[in-house]
N, C-alpha and C. Protein backbone atom coordinates (compact mmCIF):
# COMPACT_ATOMS: atom_id res chain seq x y z
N UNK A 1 9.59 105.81 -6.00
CA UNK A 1 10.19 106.06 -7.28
C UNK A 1 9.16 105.75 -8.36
N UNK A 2 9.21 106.34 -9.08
CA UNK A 2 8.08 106.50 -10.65
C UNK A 2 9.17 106.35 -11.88
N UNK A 3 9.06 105.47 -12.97
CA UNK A 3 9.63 105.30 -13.65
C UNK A 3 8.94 105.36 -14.98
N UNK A 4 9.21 105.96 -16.32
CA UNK A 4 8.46 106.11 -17.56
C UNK A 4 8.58 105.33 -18.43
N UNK A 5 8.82 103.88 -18.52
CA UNK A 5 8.69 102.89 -19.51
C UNK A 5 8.21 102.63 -20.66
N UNK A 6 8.92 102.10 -21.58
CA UNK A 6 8.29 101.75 -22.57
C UNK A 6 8.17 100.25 -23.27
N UNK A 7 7.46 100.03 -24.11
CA UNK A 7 6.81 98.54 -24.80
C UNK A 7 7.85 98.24 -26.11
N UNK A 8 8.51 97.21 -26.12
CA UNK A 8 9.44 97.21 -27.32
C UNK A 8 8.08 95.83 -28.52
N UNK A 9 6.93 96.27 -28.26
CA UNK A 9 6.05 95.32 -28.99
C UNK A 9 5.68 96.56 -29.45
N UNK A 10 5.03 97.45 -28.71
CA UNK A 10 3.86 98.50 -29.12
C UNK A 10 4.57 99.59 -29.01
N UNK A 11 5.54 100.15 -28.36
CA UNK A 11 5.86 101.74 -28.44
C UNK A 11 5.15 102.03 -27.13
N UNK A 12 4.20 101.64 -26.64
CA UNK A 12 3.37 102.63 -25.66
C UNK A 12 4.19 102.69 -24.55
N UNK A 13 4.17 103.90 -23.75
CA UNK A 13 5.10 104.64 -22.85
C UNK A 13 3.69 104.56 -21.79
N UNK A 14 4.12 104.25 -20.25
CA UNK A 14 3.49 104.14 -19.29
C UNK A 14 4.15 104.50 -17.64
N UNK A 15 3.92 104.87 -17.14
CA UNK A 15 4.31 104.88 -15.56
C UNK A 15 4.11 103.54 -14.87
N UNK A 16 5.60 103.18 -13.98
CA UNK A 16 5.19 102.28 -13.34
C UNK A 16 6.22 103.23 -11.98
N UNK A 17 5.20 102.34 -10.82
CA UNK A 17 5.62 102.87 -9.32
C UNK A 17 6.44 101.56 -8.73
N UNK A 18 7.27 102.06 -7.66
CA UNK A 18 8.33 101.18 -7.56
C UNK A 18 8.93 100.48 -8.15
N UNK A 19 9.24 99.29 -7.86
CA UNK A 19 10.44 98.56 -8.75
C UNK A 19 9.65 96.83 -8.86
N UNK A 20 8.75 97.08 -9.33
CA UNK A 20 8.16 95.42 -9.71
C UNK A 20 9.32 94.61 -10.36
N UNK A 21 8.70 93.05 -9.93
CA UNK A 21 9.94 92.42 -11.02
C UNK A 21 9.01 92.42 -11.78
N UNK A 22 7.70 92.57 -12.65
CA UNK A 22 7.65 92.18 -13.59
C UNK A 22 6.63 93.71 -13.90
N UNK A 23 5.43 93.93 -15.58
CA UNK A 23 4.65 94.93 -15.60
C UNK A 23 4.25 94.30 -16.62
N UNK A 24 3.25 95.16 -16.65
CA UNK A 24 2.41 94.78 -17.93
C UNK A 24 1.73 95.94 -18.80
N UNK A 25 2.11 95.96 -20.10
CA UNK A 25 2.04 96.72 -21.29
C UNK A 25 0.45 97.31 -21.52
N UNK A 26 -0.02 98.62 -21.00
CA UNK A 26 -1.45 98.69 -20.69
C UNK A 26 -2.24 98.50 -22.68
N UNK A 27 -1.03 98.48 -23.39
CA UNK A 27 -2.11 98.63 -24.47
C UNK A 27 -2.14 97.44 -25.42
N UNK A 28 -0.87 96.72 -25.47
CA UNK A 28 -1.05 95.47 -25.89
C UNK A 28 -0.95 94.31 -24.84
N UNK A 29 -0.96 94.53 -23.64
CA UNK A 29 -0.89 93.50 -22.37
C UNK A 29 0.40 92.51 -22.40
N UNK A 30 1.64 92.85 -23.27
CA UNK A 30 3.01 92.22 -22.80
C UNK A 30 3.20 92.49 -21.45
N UNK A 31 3.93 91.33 -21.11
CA UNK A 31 4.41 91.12 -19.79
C UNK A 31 6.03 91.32 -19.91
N UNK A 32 6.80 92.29 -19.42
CA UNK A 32 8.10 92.85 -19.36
C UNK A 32 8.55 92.43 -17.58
N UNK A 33 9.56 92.22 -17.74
CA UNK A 33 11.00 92.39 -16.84
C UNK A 33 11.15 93.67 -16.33
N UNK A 34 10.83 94.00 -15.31
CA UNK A 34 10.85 95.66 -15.38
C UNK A 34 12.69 95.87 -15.11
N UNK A 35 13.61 95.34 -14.87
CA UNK A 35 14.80 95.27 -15.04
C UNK A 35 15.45 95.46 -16.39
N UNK A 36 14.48 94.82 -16.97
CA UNK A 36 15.09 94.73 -18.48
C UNK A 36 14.22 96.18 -19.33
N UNK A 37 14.09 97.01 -18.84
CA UNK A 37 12.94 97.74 -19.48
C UNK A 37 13.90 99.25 -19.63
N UNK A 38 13.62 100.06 -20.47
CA UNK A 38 14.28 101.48 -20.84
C UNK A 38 13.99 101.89 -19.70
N UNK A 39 14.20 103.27 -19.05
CA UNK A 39 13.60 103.77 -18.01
C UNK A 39 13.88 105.38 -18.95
N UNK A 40 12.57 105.91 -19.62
CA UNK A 40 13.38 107.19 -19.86
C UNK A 40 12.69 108.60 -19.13
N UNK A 41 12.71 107.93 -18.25
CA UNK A 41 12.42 108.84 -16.73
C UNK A 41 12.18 108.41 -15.41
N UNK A 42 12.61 108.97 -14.50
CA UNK A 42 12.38 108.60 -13.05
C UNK A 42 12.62 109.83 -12.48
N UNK A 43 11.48 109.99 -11.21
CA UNK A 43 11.28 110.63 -10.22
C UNK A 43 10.72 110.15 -9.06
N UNK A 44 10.70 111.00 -8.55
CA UNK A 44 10.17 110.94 -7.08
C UNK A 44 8.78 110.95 -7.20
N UNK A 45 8.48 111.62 -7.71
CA UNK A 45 6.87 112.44 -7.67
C UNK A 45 5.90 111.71 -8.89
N UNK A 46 4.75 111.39 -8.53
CA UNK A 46 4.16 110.53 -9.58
C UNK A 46 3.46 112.04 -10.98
N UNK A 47 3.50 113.28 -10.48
CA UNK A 47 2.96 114.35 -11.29
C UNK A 47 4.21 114.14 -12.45
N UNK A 48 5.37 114.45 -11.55
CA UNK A 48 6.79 114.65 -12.51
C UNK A 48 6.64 113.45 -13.31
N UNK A 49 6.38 112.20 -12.98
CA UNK A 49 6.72 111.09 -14.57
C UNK A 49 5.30 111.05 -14.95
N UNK A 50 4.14 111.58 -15.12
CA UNK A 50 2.99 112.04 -15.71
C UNK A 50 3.63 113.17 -16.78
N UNK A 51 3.90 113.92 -16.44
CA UNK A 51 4.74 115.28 -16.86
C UNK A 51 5.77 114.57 -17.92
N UNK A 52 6.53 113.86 -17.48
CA UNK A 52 7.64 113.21 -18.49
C UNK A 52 7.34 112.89 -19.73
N UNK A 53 6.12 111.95 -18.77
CA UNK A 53 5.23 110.73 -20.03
C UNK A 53 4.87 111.42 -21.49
N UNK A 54 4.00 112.89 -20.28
CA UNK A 54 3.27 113.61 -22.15
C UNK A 54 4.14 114.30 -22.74
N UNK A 55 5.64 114.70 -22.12
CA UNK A 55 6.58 115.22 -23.03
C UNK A 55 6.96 114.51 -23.69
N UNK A 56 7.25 113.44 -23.31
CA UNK A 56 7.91 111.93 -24.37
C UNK A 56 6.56 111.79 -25.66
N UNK A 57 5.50 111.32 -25.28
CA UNK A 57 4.70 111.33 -26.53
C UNK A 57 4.39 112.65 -26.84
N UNK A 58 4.28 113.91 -26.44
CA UNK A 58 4.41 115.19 -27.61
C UNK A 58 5.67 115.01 -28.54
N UNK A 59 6.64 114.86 -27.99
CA UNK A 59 7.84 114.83 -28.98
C UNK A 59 7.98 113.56 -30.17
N UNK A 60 7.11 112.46 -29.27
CA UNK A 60 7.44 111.71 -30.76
C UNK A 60 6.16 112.07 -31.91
N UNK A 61 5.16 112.79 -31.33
CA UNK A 61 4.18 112.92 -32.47
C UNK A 61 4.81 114.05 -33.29
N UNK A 62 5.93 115.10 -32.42
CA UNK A 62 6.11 116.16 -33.49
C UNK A 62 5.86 117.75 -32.90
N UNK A 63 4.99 117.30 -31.89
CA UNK A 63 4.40 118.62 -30.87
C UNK A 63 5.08 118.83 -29.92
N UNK A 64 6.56 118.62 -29.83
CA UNK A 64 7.31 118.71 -28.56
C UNK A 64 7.31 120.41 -28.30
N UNK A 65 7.30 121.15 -29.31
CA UNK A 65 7.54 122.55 -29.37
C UNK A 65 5.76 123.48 -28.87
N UNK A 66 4.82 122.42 -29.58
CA UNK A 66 3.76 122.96 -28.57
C UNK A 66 3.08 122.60 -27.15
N UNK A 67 3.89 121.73 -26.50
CA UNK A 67 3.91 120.99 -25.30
C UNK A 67 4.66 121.77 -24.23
N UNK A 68 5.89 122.50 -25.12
CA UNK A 68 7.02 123.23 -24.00
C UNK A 68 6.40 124.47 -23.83
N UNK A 69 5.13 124.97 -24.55
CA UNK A 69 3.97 126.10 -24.61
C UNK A 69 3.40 126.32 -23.63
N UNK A 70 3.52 124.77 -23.42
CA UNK A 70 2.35 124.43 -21.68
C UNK A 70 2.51 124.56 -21.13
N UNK A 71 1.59 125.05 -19.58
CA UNK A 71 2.35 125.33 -18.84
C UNK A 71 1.91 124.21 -18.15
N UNK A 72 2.49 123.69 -16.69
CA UNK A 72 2.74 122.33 -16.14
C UNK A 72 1.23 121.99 -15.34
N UNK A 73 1.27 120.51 -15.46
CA UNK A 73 0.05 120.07 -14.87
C UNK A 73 -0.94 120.61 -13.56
N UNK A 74 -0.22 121.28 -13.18
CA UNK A 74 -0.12 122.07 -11.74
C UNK A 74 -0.90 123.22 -12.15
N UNK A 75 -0.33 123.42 -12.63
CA UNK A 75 -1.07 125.10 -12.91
C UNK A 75 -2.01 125.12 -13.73
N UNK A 76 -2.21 124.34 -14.82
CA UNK A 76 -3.34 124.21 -15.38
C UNK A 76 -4.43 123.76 -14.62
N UNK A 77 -4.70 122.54 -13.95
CA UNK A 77 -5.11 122.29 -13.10
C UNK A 77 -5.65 123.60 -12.04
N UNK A 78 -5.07 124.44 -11.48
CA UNK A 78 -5.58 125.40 -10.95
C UNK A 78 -6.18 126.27 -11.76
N UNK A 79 -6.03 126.76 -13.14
CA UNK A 79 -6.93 127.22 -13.92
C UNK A 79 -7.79 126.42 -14.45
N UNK A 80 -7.98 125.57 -14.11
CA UNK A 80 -9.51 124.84 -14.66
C UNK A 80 -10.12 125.43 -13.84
N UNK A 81 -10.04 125.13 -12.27
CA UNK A 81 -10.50 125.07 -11.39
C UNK A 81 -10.97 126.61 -11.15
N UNK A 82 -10.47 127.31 -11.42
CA UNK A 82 -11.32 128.90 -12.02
C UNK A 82 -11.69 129.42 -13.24
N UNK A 83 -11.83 128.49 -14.11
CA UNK A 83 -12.56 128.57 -14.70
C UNK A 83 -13.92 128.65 -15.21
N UNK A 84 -14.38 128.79 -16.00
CA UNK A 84 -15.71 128.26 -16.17
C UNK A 84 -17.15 129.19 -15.31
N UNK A 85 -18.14 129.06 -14.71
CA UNK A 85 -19.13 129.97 -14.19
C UNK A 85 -19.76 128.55 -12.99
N UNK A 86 -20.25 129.19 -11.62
CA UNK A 86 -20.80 128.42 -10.94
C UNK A 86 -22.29 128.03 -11.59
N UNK A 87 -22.57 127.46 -10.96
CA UNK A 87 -24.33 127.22 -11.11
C UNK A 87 -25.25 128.09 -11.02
N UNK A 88 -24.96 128.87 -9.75
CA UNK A 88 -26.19 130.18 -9.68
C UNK A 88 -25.82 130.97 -10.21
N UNK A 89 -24.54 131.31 -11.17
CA UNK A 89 -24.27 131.96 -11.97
C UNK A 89 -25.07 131.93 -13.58
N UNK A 90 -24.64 130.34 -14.06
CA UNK A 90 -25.32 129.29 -15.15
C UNK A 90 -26.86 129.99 -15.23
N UNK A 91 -27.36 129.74 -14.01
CA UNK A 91 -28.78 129.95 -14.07
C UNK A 91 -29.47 131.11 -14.33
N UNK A 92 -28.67 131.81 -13.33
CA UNK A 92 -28.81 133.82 -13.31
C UNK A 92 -28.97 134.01 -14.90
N UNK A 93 -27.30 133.76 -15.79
CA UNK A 93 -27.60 133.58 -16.68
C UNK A 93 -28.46 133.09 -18.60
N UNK A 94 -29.22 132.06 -17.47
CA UNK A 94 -30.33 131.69 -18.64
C UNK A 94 -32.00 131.90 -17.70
N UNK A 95 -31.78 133.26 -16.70
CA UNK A 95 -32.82 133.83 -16.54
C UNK A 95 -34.23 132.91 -15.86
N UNK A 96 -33.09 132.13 -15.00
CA UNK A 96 -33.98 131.44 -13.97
C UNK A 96 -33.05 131.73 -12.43
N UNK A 97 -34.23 131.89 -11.73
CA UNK A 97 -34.00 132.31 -10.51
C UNK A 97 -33.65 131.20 -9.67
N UNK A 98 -32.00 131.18 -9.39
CA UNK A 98 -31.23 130.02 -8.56
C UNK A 98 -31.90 130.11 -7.14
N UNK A 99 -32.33 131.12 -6.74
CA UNK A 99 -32.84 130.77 -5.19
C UNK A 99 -34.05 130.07 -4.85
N UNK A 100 -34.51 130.61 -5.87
CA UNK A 100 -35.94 129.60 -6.16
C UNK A 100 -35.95 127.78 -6.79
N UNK A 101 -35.15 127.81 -6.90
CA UNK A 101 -34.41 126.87 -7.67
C UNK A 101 -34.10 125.70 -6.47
N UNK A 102 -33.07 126.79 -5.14
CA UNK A 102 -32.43 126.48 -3.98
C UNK A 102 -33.90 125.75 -3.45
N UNK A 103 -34.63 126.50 -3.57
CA UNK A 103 -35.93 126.33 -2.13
C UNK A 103 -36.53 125.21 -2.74
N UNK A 104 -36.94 125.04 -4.44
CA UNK A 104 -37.74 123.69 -4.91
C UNK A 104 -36.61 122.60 -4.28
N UNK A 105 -35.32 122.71 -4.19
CA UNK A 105 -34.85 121.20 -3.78
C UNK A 105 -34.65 121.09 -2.45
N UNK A 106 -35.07 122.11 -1.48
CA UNK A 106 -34.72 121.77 -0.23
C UNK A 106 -36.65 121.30 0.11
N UNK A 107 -37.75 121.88 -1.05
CA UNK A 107 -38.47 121.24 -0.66
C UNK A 107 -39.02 119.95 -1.19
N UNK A 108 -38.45 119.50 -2.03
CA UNK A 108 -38.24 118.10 -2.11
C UNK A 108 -37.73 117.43 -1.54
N UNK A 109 -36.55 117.64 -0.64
CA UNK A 109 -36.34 116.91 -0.08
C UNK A 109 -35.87 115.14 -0.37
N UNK A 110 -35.18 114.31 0.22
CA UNK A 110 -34.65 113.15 -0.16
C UNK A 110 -35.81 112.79 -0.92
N UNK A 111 -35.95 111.70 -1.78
CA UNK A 111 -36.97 110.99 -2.23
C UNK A 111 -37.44 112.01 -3.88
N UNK A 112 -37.62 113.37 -3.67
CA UNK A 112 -37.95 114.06 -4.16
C UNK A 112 -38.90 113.32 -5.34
N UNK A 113 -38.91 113.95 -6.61
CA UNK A 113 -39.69 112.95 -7.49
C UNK A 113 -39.49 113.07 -8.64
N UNK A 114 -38.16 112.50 -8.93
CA UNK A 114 -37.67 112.10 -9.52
C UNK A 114 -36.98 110.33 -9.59
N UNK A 115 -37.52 109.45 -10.69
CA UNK A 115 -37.42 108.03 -10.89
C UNK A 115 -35.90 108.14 -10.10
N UNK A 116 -35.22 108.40 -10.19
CA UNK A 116 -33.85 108.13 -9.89
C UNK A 116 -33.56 108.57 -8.42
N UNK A 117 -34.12 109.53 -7.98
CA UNK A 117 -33.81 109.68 -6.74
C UNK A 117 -34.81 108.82 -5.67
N UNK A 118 -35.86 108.75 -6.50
CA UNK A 118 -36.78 107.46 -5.59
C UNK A 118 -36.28 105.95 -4.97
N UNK A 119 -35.83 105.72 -6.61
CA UNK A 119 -34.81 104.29 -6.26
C UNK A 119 -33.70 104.50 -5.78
N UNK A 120 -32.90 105.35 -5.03
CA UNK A 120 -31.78 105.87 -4.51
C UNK A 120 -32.26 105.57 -3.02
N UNK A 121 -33.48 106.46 -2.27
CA UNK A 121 -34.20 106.16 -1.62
C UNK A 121 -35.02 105.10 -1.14
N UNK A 122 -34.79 104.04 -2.18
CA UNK A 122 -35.49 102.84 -1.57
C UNK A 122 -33.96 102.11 -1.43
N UNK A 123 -32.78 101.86 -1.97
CA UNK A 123 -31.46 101.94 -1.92
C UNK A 123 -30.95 101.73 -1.02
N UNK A 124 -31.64 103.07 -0.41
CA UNK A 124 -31.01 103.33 1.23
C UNK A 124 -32.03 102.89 2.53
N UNK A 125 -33.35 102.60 2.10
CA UNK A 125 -33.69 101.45 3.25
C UNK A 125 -33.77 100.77 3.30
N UNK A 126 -33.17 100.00 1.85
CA UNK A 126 -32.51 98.52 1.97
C UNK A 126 -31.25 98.59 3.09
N UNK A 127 -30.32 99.75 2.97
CA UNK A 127 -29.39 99.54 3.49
C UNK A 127 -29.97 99.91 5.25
N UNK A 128 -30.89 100.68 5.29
CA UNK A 128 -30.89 100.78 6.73
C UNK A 128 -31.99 100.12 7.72
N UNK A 129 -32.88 99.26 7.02
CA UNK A 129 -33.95 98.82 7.60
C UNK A 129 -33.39 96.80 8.42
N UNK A 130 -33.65 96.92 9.33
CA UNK A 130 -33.34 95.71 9.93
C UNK A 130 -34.41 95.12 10.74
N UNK A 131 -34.63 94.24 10.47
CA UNK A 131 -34.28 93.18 8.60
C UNK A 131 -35.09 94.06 7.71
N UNK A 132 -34.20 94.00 6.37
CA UNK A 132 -34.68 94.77 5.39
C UNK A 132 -36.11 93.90 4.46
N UNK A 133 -36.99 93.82 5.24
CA UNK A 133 -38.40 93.02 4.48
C UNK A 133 -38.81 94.13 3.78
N UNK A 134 -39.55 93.42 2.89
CA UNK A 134 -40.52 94.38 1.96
C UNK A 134 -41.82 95.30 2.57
N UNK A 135 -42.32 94.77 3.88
CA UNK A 135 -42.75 95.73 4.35
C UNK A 135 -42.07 96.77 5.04
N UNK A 136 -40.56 96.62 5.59
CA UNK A 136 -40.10 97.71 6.35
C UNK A 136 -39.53 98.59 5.67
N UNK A 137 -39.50 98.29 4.57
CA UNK A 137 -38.59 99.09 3.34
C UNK A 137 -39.56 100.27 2.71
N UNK A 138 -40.77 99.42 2.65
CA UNK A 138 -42.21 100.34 2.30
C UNK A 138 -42.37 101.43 3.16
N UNK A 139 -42.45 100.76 4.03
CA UNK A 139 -42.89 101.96 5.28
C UNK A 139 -41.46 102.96 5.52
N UNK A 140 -40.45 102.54 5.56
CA UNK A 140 -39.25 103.87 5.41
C UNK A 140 -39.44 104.30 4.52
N UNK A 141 -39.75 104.14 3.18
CA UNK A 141 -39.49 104.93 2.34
C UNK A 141 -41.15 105.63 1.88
N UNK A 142 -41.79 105.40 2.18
CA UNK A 142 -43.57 106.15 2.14
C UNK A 142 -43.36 107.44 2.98
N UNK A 143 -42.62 107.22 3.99
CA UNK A 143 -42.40 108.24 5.40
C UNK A 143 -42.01 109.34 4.39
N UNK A 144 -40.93 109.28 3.72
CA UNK A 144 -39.91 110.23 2.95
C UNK A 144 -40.42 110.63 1.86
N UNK A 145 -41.89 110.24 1.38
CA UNK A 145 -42.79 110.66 0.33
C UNK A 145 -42.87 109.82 -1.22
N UNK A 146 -42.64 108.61 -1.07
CA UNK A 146 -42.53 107.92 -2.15
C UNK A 146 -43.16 107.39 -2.39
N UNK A 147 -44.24 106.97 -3.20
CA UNK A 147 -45.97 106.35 -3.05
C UNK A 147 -45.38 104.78 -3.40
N UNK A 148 -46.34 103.87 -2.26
CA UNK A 148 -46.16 102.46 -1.81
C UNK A 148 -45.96 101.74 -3.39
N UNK A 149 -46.63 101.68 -4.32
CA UNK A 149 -46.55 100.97 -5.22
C UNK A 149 -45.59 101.35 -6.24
N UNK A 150 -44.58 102.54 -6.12
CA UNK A 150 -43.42 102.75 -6.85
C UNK A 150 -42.51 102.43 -6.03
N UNK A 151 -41.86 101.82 -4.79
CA UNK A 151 -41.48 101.42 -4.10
C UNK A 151 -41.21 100.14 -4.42
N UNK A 152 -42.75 99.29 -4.38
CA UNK A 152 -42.67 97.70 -4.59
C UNK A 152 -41.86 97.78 -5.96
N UNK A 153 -42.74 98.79 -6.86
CA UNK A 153 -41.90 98.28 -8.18
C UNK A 153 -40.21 98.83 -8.21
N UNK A 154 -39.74 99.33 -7.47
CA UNK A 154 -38.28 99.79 -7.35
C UNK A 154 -37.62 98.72 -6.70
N UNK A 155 -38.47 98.44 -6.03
CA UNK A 155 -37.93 96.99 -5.45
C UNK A 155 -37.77 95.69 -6.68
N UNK A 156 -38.53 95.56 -7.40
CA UNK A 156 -38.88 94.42 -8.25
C UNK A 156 -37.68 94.71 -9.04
N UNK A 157 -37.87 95.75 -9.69
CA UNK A 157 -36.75 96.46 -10.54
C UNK A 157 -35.16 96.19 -10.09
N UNK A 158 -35.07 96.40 -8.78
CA UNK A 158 -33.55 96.10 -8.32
C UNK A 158 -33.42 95.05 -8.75
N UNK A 159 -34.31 93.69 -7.97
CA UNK A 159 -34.16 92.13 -7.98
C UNK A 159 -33.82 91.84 -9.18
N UNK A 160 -34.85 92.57 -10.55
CA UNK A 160 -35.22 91.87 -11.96
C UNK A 160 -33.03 92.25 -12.55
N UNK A 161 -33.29 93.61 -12.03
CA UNK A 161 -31.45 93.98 -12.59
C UNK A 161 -30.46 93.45 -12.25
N UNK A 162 -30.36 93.13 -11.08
CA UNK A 162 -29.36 92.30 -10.19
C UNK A 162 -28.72 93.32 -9.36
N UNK A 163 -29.19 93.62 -9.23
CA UNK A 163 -28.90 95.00 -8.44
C UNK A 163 -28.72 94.50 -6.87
N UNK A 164 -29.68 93.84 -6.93
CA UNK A 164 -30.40 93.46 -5.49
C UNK A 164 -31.22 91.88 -5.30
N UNK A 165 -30.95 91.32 -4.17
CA UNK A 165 -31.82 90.11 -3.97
C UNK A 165 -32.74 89.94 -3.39
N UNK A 166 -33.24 89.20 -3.28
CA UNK A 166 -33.79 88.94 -2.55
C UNK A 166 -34.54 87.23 -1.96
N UNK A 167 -33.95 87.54 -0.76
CA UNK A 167 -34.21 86.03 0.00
C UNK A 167 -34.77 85.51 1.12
N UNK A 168 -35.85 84.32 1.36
CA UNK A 168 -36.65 84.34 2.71
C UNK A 168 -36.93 85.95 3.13
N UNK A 169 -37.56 86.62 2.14
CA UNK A 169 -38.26 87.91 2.49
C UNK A 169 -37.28 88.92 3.06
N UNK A 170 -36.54 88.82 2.84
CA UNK A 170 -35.10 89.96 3.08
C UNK A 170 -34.81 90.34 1.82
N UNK A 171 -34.07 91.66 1.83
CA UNK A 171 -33.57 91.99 0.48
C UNK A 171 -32.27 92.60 1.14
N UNK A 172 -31.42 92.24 0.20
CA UNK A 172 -29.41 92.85 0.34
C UNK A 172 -29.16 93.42 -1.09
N UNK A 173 -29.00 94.10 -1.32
CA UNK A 173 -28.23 95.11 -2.40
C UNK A 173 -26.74 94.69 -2.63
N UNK A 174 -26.37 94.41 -4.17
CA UNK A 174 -25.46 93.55 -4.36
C UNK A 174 -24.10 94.32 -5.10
């Protein structure tokens, strides 16, 4: 059961699921009785008191008449989802060739070279190197094309962020 509640501090209207004894007011953080609370909707379905919710606040702003325009979460939702243009479309369009495009990232490959996908790559032989030392981490990730001394410093970089530790020459990702 989904129920559409409201805040007798703030007005704000929220979904709550099942039957808590108690909830809490997401916008001013009162703590309510959910017994003691309006219910001006319940369903089954958590879409349907989503659905409720934005009819209840269209109508109190005044837009109840351009809300009943809409059509339901459902279906919009499926027109997003055809909406819009793919990628090799995007590209076709601003007159770059997506297949060529395809082949630069399959030949880059993991690691590729880009700052972000490097440290993604050192990331992941933290996670897969046992024991994850600073030399075994080097050497997995050099294999995959990442030059040794952007490595150490991706490493340093985790530790310095907190990203990552490091202890008795092990490193764990945090």
């Amino acid at each position: 059961m989904y129920a559409v509640v409201g805040c007798g501090e703030c007005s704000a209207l929220w979904v709550v699921e099942g039957r808590p004894e108690t909830t809490g007011c997401p916008r001013c953080g009162t703590s309510h009785r959910f017994s003691t609370l309006k219910r001006f909707a319940e369903t089954d379905d958590p879409a349907g008191a989503k659905e409720a919710r934005a009819a209840l606040l269209a109508e109190r702003d005044e837009h109840g008449a351009a809300f009943d325009a809409v059509e339901d979460f459902a279906a919009l939702e499926s027109r997003v989802a055809d909406a819009g243009v793919d990628d090799a479309e995007y590209l076709d369009g601003m007159g770059i060739d997506a297949e060529r495009v395809a082949a630069a990232g399959e030949r880059a490959g993991p690691g590729g070279s880009g700052s972000g996908s490097q440290l993604e790559t050192v990331r992941e032989a933290i996670r897969e190197c046992d024991p994850p030392t600073e030399e075994a981490i080097v050497a997995r990730v050099t294999e995959r094309g990442v030059p040794e001394e952007r490595t150490r410093e991706a490493l340093s970089k985790l530790v310095r962020n907190g990203a990552a530790s490091e202890s008795r020459g092990e490193y764990r990702l945090l």
